[in-house]
Protein backbone atom coordinates (compact mmCIF):
# COMPACT_ATOMS: atom_id res chain seq x y z
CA UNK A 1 8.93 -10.26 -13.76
CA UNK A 2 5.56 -11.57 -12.38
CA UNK A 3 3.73 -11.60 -9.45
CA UNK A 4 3.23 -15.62 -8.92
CA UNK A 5 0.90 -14.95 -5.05
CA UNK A 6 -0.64 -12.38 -3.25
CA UNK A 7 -2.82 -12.91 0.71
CA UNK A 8 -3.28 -9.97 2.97
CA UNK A 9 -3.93 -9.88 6.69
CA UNK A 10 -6.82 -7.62 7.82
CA UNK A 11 -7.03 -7.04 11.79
CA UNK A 12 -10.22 -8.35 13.27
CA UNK A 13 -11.13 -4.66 14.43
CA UNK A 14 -13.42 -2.97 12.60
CA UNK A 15 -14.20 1.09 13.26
CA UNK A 16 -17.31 1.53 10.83
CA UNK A 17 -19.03 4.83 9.89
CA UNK A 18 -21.57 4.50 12.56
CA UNK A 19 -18.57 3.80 15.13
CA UNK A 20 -17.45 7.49 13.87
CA UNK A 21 -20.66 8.90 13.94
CA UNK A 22 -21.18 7.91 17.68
CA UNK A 23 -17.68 9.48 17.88
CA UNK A 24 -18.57 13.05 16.18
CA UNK A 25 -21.98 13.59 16.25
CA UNK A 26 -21.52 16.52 13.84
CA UNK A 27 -20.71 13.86 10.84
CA UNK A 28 -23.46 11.28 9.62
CA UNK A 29 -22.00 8.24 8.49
CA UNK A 30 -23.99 8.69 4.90
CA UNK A 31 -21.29 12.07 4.58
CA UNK A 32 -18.31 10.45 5.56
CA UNK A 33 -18.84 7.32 2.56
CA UNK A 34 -20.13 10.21 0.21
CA UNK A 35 -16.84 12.00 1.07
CA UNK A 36 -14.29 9.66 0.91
CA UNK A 37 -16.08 6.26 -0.39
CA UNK A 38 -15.20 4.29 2.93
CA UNK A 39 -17.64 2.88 4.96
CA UNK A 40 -15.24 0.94 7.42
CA UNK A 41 -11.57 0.07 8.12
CA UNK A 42 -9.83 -2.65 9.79
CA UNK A 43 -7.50 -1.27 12.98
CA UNK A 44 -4.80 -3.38 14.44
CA UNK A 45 -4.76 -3.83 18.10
CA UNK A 46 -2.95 -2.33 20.82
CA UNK A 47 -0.15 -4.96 21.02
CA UNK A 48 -0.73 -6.38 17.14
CA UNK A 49 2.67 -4.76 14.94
CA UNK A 50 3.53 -4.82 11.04
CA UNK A 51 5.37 -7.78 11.97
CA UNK A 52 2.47 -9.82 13.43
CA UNK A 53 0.37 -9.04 10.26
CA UNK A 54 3.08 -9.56 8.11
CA UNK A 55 3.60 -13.21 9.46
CA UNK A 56 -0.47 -13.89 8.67
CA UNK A 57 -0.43 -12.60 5.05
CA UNK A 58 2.85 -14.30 4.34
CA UNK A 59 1.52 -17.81 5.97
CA UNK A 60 -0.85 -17.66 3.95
CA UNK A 61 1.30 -17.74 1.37
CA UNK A 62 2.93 -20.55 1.93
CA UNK A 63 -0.14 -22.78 2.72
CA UNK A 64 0.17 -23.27 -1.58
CA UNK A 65 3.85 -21.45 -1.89
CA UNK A 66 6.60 -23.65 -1.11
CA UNK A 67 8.69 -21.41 1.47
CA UNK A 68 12.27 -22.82 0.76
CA UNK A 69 11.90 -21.62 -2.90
CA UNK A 70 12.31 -17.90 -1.47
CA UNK A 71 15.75 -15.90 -1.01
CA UNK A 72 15.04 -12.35 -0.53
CA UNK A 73 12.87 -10.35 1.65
CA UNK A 74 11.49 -6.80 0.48
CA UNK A 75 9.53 -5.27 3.82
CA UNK A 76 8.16 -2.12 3.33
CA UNK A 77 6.53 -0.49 6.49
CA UNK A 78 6.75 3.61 8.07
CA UNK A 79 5.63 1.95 11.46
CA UNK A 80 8.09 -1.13 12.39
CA UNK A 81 8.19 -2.93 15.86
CA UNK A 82 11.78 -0.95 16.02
CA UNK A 83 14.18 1.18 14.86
CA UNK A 84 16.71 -1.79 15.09
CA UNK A 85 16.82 -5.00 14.27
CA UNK A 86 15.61 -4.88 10.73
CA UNK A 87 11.92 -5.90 10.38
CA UNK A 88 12.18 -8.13 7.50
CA UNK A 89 14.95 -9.76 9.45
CA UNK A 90 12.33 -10.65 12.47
CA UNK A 91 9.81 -11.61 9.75
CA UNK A 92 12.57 -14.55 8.05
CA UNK A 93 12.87 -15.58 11.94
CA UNK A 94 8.94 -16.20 12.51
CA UNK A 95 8.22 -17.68 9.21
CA UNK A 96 10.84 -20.03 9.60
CA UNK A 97 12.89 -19.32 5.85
CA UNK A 98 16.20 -20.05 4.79
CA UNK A 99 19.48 -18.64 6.40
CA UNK A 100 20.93 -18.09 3.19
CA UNK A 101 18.78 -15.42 1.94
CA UNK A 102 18.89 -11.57 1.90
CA UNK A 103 16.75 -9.37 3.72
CA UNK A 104 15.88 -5.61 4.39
CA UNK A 105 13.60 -2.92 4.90
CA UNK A 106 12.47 0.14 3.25
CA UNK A 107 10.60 3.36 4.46
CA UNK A 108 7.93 4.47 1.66
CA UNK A 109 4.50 4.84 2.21
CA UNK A 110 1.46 4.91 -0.47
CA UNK A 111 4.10 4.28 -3.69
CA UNK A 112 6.11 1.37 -1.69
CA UNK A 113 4.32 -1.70 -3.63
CA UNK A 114 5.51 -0.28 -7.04
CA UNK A 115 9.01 0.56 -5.42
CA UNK A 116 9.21 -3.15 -4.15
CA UNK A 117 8.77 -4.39 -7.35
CA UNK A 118 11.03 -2.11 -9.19
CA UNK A 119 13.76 -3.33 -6.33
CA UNK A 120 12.38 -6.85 -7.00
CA UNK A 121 13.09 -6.16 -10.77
CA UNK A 122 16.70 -5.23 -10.09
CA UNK A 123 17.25 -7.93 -7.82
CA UNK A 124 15.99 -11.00 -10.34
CA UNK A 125 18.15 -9.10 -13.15
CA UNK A 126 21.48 -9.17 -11.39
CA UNK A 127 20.81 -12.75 -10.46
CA UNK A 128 20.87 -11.90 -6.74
CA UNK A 129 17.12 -13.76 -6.04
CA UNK A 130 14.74 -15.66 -7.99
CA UNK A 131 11.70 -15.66 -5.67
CA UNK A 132 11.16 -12.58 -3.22
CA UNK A 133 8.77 -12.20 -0.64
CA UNK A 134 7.76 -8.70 -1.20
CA UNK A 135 5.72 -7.44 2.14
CA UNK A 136 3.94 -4.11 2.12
CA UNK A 137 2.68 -3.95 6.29
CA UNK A 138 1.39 -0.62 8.15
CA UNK A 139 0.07 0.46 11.55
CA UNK A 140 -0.62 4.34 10.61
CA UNK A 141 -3.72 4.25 12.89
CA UNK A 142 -1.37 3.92 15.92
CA UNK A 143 -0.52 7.20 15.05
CA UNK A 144 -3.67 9.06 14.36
CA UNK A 145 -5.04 11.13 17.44
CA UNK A 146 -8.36 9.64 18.82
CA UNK A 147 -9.97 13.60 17.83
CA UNK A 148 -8.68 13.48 14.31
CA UNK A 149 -11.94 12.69 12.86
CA UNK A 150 -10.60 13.47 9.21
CA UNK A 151 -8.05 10.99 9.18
CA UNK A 152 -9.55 8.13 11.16
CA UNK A 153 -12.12 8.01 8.41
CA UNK A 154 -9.78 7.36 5.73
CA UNK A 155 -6.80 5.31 7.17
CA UNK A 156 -6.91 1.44 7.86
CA UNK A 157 -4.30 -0.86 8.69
CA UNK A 158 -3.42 -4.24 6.32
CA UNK A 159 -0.93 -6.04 5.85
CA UNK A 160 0.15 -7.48 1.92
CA UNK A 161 2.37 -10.34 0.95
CA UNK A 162 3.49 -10.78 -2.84
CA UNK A 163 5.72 -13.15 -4.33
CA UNK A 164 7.70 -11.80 -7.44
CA UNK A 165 9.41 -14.05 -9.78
CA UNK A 166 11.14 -13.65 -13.11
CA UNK A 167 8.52 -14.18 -16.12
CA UNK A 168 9.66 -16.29 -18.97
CA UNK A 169 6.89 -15.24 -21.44
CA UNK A 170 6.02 -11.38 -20.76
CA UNK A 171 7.85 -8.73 -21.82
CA UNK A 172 10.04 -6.46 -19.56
CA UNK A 173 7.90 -3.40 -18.31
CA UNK A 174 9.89 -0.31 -17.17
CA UNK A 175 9.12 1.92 -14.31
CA UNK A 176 8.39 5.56 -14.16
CA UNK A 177 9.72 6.77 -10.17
CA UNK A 178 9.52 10.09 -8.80
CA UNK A 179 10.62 11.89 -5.69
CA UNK A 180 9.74 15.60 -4.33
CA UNK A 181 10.76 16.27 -0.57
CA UNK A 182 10.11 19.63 -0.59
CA UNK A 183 6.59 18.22 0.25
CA UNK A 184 7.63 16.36 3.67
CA UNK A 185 5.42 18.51 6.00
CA UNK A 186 2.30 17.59 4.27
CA UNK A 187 2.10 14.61 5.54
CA UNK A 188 4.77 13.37 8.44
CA UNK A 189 5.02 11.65 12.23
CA UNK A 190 7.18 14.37 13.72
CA UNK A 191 8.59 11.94 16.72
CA UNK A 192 7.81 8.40 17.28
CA UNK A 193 8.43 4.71 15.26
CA UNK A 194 8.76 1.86 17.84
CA UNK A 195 6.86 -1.04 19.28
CA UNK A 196 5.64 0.20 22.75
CA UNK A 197 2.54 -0.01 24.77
CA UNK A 198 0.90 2.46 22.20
CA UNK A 199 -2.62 3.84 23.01
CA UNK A 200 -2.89 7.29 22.38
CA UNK A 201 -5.86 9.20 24.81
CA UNK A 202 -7.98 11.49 23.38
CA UNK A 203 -7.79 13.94 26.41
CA UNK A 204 -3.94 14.58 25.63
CA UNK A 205 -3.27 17.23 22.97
CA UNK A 206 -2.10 16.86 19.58
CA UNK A 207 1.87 16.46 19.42
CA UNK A 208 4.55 15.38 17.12
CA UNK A 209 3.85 11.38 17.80
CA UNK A 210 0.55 12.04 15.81
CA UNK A 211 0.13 11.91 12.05
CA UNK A 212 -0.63 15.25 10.70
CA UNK A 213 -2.20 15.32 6.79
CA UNK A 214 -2.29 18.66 5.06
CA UNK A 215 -5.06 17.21 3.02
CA UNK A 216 -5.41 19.79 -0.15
CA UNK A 217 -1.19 20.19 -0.39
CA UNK A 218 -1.77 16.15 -0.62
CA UNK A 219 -4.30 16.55 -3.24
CA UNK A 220 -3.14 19.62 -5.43
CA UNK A 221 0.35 17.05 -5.18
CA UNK A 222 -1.19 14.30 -6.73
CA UNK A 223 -3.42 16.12 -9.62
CA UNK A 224 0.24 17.71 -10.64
CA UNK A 225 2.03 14.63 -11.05
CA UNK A 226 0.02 11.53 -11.54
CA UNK A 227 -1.45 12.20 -14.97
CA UNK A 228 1.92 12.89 -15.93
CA UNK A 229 2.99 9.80 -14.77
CA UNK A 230 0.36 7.59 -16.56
CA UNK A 231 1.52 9.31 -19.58
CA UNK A 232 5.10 8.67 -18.78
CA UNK A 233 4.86 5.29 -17.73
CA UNK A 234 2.68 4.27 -21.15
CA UNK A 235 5.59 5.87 -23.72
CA UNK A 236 8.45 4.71 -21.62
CA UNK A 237 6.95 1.46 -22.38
CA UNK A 238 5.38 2.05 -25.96
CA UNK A 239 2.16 1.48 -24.91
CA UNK A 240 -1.13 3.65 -25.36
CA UNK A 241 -4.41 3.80 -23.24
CA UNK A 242 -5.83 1.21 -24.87
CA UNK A 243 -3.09 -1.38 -24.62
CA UNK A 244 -3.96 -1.14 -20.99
CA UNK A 245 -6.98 -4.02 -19.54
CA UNK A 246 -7.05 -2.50 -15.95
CA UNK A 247 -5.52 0.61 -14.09
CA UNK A 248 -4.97 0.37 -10.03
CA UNK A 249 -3.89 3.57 -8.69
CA UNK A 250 -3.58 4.01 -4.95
CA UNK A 251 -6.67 4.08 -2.93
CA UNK A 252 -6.49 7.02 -1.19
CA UNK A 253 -9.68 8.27 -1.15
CA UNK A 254 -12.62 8.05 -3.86
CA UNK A 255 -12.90 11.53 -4.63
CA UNK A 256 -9.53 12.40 -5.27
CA UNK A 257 -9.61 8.97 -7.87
CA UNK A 258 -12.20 10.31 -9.18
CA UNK A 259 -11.12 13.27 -10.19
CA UNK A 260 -7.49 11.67 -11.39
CA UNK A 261 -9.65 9.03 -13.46
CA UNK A 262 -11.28 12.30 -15.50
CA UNK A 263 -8.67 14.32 -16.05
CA UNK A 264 -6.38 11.21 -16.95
CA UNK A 265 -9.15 10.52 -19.24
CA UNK A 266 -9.14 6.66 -18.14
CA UNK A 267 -12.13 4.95 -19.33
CA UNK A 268 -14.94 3.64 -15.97
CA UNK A 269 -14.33 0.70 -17.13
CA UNK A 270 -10.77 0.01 -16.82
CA UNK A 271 -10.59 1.71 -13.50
CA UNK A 272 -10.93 0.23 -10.50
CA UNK A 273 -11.50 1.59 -6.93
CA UNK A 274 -11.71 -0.62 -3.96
CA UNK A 275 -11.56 0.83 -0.91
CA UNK A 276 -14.95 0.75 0.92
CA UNK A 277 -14.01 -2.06 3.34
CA UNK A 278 -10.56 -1.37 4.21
CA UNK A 279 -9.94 2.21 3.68
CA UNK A 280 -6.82 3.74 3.29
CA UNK A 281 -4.23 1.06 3.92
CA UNK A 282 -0.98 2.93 2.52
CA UNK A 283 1.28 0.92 0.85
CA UNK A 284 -0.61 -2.09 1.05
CA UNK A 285 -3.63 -0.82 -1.43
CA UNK A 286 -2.81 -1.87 -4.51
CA UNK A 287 -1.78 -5.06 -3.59
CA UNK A 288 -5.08 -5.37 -1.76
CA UNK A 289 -7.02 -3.96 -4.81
CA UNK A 290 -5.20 -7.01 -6.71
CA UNK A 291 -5.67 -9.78 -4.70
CA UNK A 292 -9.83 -8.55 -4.76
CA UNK A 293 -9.69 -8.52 -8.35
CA UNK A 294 -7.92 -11.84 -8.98
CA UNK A 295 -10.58 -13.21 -6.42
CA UNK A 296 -13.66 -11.88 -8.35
CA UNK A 297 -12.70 -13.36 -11.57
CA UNK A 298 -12.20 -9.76 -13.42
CA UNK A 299 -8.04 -10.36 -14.30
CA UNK A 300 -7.23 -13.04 -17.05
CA UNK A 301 -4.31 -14.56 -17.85
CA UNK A 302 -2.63 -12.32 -20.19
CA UNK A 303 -4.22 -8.69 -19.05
CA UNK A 304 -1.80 -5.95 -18.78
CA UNK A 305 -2.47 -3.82 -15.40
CA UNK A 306 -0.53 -0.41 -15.18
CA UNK A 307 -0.15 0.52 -11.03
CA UNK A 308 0.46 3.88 -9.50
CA UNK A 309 1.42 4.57 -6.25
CA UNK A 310 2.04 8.13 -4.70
CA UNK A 311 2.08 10.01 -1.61
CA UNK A 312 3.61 10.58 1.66
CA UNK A 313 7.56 11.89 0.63
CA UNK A 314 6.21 12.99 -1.43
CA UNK A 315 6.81 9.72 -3.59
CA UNK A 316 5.54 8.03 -6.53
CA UNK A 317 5.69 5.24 -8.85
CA UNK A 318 4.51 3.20 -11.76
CA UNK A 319 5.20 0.11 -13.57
CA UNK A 320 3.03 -2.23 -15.87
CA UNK A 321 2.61 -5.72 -15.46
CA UNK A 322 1.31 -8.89 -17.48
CA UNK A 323 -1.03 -10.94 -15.25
């Protein structure tokens, strides 16, 4: 399996840390990038969905993918234009693909890139799809009350649009998953999920149709787990540290990477946080983190990347793959 294209979609809103600052004049915007390494985020408009971004990333795409070669959509999104139809059926409408491919949806959050491909994996296996449009699109700031200082500095909206193929040359990576739901509360949208006029006002109290983040439950979560999924994922597939050229985790915040990078012992070096412009963006971070990697020059042909994703579900995941 190989990832052949990535392009993302950033909306052309930007709330900086001066923007926040203005906002809650108790925070400087110096405190909020020392905190959580973000110094601005990209919010979709009032009327601009997952779908809308996910038609600009994917177009992009296709301007050097050719767009009949693909015959399976993978749309992952916790914030679609509705509840029914299926987004990734809207999505093989506006892009204009084939009839006679398969398409669906699934509902993960910060671990849903590495679960796409691990679906993608089974699907080019079983000889269901060679080429998949894997789309990882979210709106979480729809959700996030205009007084929640603490998450409005860390999420962003993005959307990310992959195309996975079956690799002749590389060897087949395995995947390390992980589910715990007895964490749910931690981080949920109690009510809500549908494309309306959606502008939340700050003078209305917080309710269920706002994102609520139990921030340290989220962070003693992912210390527990995530080393032990490195380790996992790197015996599962015979592999040790050093057999490893880069390691993208989830950009969830810089401080909490931080930390995971020490006590997973991960050399600087190899590990690579990129999150300052775009903040938070769920499960469209890694791809993100990719595509900015792939752009500066620092992948080669050959370099072995192992992913983790984890979060909201709580959920996580991690694969390798050969660039």
């Amino acid at each position: 399996m190989k990832i052949s294209k990535i392009e993302i979609y950033l909306p052309q809103s930007v709330l900086t840390n001066e923007d926040l600052e203005k906002l809650f004049p108790e925070w400087s915007s110096e405190r909020i990038h020392e905190k959580v390494g973000i110094s601005q985020r990209h919010i979709s408009s009032d009327n601009e969905t997952v779908l809308d971004m996910a038609v600009k990333s994917s177009e992009k795409v296709f301007e050097t993918y050719d767009r009949n070669k693909v015959d399976f959509i993978l749309f992952c999104t916790q914030s679609p234009d509705y509840f029914l139809p299926t987004t990734a059926c809207l999505l093989q409408d506006q892009l204009k693909l084939r009839k006679n491919i398969g398409a669906i949806d699934f509902n993960l959050g910060c671990s849903g890139f590495v679960y796409g491909l691990a679906f993608a994996k089974g699907l080019i296996s079983a000889g269901i799809a060679k080429s998949i449009l894997l789309v990882t699109s979210e709106t979480y700031t729809k959700h996030i009350h205009p007084n929640d200082k603490g998450n409005r500095s860390i999420f962003g909206d993005a959307s990310a649009s992959a195309i996975v193929e079956k690799a002749e040359s590389s060897r087949d990576y395995q995947f390390c998953l992980g589910t715990d739901g007895s964490g749910a509360e931690n981080l949920i949208v109690k009510k809500g999920a549908f494309k309306k006029d959606f502008k939340l006002n700050p003078e209305h109290e917080f309710n269920p149709e706002n994102i609520y983040m139990n921030g340290p439950e989220i962070f003693n979560f992912t210390i527990e787990n995530i080393p032990e999924l490195v380790k996992e994922t790197l015996e599962v597939n015979g592999m040790g540290m050093d057999d490893i050229d880069h390691f993208v985790f989830h950009q969830a915040n810089s401080f909490m990477l931080n930390y995971l990078r020490k006590k997973t012992k991960i050399p600087a070096e190899k590990f690579y946080i990129d999150m300052e412009k775009t903040g938070n963006t769920v499960s469209a971070t890694i791809p993100i983190a990719l595509k900015n990697m792939i752009d500066k020059g620092m992948v080669k042909k050959g370099d072995k990347v192992l992913m983790a994703g984890f979060g909201v579900g709580y959920s996580w995941g991690a694969t390798i793959i050969e660039m």
